[in-house]
PDB file of N, CA and C in Angstrom:
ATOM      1  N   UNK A   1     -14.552 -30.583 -23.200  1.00  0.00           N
ATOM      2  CA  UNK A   1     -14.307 -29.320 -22.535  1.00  0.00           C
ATOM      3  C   UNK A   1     -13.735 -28.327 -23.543  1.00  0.00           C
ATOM      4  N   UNK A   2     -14.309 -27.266 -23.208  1.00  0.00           N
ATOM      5  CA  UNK A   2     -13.937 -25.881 -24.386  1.00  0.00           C
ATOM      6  C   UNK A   2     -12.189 -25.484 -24.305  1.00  0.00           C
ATOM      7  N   UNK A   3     -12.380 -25.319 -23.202  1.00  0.00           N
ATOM      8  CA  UNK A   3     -11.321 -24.674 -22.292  1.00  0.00           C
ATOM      9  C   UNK A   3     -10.184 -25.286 -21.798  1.00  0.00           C
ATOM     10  N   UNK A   4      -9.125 -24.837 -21.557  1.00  0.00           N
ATOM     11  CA  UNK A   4      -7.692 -25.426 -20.646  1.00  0.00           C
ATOM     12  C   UNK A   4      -7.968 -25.785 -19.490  1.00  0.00           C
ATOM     13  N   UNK A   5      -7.289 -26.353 -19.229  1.00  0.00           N
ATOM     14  CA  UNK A   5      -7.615 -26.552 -17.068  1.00  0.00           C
ATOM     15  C   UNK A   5      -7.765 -24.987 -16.405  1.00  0.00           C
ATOM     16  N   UNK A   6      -8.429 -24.886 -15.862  1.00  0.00           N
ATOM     17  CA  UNK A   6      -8.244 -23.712 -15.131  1.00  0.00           C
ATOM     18  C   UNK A   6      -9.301 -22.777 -16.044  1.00  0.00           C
ATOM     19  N   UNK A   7      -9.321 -23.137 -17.067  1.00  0.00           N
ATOM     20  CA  UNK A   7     -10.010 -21.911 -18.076  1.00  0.00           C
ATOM     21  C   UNK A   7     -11.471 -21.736 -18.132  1.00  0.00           C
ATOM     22  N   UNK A   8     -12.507 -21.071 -18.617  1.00  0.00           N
ATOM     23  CA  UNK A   8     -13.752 -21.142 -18.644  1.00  0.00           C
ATOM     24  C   UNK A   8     -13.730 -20.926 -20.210  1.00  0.00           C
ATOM     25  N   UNK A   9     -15.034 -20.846 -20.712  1.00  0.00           N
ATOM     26  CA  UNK A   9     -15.455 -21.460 -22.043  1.00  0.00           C
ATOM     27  C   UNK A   9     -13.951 -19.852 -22.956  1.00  0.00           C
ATOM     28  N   UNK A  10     -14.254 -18.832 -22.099  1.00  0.00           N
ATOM     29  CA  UNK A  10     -13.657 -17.692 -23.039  1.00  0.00           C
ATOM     30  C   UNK A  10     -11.932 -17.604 -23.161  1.00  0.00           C
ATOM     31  N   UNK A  11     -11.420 -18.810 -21.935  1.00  0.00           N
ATOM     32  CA  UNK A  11     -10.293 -18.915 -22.135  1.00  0.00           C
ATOM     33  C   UNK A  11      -9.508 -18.192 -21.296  1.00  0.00           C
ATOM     34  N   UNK A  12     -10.060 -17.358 -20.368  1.00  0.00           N
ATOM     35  CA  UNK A  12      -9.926 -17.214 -19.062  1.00  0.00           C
ATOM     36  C   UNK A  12      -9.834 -17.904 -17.705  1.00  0.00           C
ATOM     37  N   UNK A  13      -9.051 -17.713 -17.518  1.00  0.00           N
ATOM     38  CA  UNK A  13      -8.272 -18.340 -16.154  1.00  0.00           C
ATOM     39  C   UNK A  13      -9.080 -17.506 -15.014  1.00  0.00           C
ATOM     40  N   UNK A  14      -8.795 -18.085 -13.799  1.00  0.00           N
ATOM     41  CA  UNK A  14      -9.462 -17.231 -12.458  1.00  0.00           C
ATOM     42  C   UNK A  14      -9.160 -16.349 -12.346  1.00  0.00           C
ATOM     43  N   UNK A  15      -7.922 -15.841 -12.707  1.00  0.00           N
ATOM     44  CA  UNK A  15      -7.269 -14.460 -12.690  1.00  0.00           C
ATOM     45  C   UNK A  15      -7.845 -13.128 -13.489  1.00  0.00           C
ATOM     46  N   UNK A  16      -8.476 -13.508 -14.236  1.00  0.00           N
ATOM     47  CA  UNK A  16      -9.224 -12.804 -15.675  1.00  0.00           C
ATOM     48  C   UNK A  16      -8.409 -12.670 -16.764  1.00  0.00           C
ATOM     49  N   UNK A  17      -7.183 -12.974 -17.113  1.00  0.00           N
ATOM     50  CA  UNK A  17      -6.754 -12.839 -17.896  1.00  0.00           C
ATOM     51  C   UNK A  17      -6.141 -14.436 -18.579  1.00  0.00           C
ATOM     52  N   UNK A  18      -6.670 -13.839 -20.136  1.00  0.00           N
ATOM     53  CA  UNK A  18      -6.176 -15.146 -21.096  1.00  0.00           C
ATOM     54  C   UNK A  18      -5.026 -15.304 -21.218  1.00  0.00           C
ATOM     55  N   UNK A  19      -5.195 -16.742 -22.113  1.00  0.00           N
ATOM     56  CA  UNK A  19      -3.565 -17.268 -21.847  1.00  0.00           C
ATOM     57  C   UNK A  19      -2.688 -16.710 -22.422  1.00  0.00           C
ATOM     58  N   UNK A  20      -2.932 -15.811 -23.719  1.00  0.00           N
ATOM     59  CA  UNK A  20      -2.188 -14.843 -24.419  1.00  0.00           C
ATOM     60  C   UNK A  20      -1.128 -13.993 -23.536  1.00  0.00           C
ATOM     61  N   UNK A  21      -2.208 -13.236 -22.775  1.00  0.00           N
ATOM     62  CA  UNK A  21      -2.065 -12.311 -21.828  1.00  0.00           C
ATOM     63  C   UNK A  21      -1.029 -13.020 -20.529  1.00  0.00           C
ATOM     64  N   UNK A  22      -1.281 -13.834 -20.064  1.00  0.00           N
ATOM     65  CA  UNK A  22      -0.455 -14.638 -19.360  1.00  0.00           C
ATOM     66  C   UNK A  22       0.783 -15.048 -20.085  1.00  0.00           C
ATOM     67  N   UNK A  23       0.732 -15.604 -21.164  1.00  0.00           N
ATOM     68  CA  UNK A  23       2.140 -15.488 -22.082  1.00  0.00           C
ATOM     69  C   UNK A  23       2.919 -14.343 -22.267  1.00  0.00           C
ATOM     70  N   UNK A  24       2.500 -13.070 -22.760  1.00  0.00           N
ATOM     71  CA  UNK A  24       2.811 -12.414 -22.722  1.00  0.00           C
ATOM     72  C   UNK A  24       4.555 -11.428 -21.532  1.00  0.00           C
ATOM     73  N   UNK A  25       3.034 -11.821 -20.822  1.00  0.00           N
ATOM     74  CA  UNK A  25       4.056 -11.454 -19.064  1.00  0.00           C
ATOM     75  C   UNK A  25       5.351 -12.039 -18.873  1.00  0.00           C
ATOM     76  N   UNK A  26       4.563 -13.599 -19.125  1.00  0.00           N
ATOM     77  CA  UNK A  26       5.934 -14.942 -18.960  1.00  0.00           C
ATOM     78  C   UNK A  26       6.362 -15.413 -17.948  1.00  0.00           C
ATOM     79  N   UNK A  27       6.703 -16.259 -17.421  1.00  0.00           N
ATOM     80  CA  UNK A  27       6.917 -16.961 -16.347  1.00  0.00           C
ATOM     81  C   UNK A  27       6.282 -17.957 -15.656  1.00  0.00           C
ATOM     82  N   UNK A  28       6.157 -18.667 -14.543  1.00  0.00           N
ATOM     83  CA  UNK A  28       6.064 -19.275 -13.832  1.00  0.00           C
ATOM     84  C   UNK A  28       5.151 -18.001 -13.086  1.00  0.00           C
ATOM     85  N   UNK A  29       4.087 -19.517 -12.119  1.00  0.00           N
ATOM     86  CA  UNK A  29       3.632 -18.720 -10.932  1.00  0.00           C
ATOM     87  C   UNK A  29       4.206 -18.307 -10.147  1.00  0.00           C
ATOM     88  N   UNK A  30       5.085 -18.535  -9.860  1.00  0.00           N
ATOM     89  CA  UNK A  30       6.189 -18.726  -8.984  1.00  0.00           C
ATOM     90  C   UNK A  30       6.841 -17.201  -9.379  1.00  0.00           C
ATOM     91  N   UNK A  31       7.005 -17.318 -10.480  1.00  0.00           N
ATOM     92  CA  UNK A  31       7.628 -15.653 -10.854  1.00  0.00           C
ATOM     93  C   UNK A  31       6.548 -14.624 -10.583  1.00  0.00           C
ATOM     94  N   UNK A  32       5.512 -14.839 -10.922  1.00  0.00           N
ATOM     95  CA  UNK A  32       4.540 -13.916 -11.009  1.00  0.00           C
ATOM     96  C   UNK A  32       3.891 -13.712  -9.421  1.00  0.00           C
ATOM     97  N   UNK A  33       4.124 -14.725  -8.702  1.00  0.00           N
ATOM     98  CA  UNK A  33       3.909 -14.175  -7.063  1.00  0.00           C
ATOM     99  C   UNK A  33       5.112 -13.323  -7.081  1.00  0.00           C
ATOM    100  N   UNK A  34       6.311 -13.551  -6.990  1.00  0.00           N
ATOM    101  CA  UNK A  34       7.665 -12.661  -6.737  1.00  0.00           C
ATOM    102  C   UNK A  34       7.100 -11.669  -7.575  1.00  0.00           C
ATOM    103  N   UNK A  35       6.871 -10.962  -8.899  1.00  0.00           N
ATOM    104  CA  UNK A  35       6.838  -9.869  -9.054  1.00  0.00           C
ATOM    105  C   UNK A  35       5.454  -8.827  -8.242  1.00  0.00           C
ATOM    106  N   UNK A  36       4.213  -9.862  -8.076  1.00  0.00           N
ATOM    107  CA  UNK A  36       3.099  -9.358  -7.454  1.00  0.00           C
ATOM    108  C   UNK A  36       3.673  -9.077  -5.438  1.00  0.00           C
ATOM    109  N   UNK A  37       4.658  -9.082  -5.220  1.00  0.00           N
ATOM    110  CA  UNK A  37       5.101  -9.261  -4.031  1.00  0.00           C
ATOM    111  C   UNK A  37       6.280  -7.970  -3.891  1.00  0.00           C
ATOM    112  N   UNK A  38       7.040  -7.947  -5.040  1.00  0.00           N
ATOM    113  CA  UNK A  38       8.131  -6.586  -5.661  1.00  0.00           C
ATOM    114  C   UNK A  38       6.843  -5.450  -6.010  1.00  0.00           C
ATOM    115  N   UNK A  39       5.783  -5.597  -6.460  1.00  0.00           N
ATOM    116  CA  UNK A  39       5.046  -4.792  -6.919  1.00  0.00           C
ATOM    117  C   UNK A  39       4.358  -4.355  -5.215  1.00  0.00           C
ATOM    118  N   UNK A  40       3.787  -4.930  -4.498  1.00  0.00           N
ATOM    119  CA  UNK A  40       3.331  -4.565  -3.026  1.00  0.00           C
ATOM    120  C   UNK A  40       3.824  -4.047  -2.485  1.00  0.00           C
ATOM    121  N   UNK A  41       5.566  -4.742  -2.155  1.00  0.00           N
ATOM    122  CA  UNK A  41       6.757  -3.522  -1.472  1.00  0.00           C
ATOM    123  C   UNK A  41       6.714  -2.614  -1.830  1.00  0.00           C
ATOM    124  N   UNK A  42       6.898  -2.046  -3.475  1.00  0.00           N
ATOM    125  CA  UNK A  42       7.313  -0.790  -3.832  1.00  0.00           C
ATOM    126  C   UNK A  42       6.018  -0.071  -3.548  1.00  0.00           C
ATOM    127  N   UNK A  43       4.517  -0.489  -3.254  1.00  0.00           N
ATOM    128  CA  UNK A  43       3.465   0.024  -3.126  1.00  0.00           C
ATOM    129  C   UNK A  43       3.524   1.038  -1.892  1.00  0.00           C
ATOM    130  N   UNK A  44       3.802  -0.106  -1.134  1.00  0.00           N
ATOM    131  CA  UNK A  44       3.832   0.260   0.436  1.00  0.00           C
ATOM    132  C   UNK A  44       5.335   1.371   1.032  1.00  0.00           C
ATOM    133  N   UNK A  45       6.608   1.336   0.097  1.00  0.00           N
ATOM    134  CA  UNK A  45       7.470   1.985   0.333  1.00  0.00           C
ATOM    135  C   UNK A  45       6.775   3.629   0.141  1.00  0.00           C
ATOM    136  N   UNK A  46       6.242   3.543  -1.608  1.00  0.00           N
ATOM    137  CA  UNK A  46       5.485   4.992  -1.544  1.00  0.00           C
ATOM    138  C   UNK A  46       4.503   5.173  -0.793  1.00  0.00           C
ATOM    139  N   UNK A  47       4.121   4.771  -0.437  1.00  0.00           N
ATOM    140  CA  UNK A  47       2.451   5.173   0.786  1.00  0.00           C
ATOM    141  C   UNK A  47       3.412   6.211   2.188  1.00  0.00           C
ATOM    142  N   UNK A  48       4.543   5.177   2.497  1.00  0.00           N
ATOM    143  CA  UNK A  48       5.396   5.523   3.692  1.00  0.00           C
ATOM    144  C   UNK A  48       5.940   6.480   3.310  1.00  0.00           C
ATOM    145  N   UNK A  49       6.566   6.816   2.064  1.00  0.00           N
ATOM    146  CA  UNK A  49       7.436   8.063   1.598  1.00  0.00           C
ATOM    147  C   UNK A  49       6.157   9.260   1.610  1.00  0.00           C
ATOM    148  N   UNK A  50       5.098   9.001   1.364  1.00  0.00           N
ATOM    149  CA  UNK A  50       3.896   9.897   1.316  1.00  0.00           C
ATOM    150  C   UNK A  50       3.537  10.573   2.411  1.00  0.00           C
ATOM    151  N   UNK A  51       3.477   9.228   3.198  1.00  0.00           N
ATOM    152  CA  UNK A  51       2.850   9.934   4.420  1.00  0.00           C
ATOM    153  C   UNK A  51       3.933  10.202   5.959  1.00  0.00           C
ATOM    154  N   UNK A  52       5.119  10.016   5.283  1.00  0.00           N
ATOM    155  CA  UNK A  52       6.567  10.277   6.580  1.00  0.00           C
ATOM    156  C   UNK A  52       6.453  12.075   6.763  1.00  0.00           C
ATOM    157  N   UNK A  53       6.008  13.065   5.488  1.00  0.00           N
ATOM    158  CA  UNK A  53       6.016  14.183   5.711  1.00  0.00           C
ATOM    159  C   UNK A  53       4.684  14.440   6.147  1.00  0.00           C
ATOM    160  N   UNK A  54       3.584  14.214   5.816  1.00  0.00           N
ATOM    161  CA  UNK A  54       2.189  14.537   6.162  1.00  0.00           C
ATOM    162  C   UNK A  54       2.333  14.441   7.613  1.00  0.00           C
ATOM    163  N   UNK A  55       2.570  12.992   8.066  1.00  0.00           N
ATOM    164  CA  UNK A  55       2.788  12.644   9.916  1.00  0.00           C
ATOM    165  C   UNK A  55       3.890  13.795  10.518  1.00  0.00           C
ATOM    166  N   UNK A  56       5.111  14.093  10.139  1.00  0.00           N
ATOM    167  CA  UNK A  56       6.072  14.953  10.572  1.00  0.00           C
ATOM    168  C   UNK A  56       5.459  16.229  10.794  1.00  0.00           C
ATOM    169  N   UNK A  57       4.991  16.939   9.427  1.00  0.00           N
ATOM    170  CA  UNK A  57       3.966  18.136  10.139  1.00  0.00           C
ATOM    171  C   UNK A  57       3.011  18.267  10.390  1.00  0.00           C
ATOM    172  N   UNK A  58       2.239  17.306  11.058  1.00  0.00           N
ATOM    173  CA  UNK A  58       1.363  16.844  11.778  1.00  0.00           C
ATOM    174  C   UNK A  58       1.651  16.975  13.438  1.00  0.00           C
ATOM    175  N   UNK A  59       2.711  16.285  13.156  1.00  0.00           N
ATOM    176  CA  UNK A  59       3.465  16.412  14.806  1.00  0.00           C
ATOM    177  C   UNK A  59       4.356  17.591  15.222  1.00  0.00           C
ATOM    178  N   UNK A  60       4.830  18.225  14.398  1.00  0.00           N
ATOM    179  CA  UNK A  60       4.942  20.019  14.813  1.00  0.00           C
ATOM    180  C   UNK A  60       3.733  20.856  15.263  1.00  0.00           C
ATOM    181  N   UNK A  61       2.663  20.398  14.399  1.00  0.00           N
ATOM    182  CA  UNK A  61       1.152  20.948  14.849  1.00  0.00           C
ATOM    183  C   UNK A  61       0.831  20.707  15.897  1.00  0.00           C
ATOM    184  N   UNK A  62       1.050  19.039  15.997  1.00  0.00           N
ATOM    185  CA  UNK A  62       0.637  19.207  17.858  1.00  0.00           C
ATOM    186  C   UNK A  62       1.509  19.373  18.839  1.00  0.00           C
ATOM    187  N   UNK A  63       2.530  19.506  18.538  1.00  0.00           N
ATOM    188  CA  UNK A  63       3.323  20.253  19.363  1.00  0.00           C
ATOM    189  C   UNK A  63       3.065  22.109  19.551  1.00  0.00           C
ATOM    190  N   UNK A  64       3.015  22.587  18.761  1.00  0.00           N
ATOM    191  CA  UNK A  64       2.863  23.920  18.654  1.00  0.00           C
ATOM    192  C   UNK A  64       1.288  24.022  18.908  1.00  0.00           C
ATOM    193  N   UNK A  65       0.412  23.390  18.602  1.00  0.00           N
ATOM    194  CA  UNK A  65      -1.080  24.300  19.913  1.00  0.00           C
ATOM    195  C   UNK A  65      -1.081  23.265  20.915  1.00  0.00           C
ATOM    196  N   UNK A  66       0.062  22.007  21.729  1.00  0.00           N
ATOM    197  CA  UNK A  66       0.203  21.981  22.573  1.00  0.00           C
ATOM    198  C   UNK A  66       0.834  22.947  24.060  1.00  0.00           C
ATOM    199  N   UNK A  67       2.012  23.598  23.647  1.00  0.00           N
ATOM    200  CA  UNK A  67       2.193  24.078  24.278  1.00  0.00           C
ATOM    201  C   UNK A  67       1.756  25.162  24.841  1.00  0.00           C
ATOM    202  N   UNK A  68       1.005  26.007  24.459  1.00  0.00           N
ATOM    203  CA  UNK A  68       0.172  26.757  25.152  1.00  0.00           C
ATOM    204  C   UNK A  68      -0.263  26.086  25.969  1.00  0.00           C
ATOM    205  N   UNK A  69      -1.164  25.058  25.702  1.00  0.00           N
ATOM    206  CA  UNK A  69      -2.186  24.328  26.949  1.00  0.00           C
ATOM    207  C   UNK A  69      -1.191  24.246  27.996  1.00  0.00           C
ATOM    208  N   UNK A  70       0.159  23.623  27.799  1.00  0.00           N
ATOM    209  CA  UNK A  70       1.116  23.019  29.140  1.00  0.00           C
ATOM    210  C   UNK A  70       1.410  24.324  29.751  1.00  0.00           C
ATOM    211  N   UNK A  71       2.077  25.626  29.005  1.00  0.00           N
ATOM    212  CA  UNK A  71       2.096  26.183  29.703  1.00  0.00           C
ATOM    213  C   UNK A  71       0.729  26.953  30.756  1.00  0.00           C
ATOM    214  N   UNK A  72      -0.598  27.256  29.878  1.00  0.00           N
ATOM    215  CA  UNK A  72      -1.559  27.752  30.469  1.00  0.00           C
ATOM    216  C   UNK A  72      -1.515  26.450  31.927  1.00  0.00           C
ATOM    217  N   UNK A  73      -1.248  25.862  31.714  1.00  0.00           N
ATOM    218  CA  UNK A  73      -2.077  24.017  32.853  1.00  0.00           C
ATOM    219  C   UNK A  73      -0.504  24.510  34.260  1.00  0.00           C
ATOM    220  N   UNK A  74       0.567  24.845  33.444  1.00  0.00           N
ATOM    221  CA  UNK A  74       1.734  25.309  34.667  1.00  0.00           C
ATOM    222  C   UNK A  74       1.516  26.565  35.466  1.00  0.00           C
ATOM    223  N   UNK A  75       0.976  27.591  34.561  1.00  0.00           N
ATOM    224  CA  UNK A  75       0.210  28.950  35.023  1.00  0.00           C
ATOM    225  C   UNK A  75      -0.607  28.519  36.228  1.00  0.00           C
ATOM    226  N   UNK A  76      -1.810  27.859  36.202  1.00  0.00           N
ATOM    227  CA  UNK A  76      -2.692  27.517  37.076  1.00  0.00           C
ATOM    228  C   UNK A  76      -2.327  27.097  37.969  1.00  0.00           C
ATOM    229  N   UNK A  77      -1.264  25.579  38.121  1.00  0.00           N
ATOM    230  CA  UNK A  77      -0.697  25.542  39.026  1.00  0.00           C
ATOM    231  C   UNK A  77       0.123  26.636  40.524  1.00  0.00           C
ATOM    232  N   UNK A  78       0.932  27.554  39.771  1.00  0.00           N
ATOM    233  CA  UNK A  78       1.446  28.362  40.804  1.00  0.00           C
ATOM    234  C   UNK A  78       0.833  29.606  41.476  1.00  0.00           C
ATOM    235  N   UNK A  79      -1.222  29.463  41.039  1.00  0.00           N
ATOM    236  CA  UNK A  79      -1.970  30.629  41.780  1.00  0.00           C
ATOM    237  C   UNK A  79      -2.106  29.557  43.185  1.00  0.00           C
TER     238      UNK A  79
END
């Protein structure tokens, strides 16, 4: 066999990256799920920090060309 366990002839792992490259980083799988897991949170914290203002004036918008309708829909009511 050319290769390490896990490796294909170029020395690549399933992950795509060589063992260099995997040295490099350092750790355990075990570390490298925990940082791929620290790396997702902080993903998902900015998505939420992104889109907490987009949704907020979003929902002034529909509030503000709602109320016309409620009031026009209360109008109708008292003919």
């Amino acid at each position: 066999m050319i290769g390490g366990q896990g490796e294909d002839s170029c020395g690549k792992s399933g992950t795509g990256e060589t063992p260099q490259e995997r040295k490099r980083r350092g750790g355990s799988a075990a570390a490298r799920g925990k940082r791929s897991l620290a790396w997702k949170s902080t993903a998902v914290s900015q998505a939420v920090q992104l889109m907490y203002p987009v949704c907020s004036s979003l929902e002034w918008i529909h509030v503000i060309i709602s109320q016309p309708l409620l009031f026009l829909t209360s109008v109708s009511f008292f003919e």
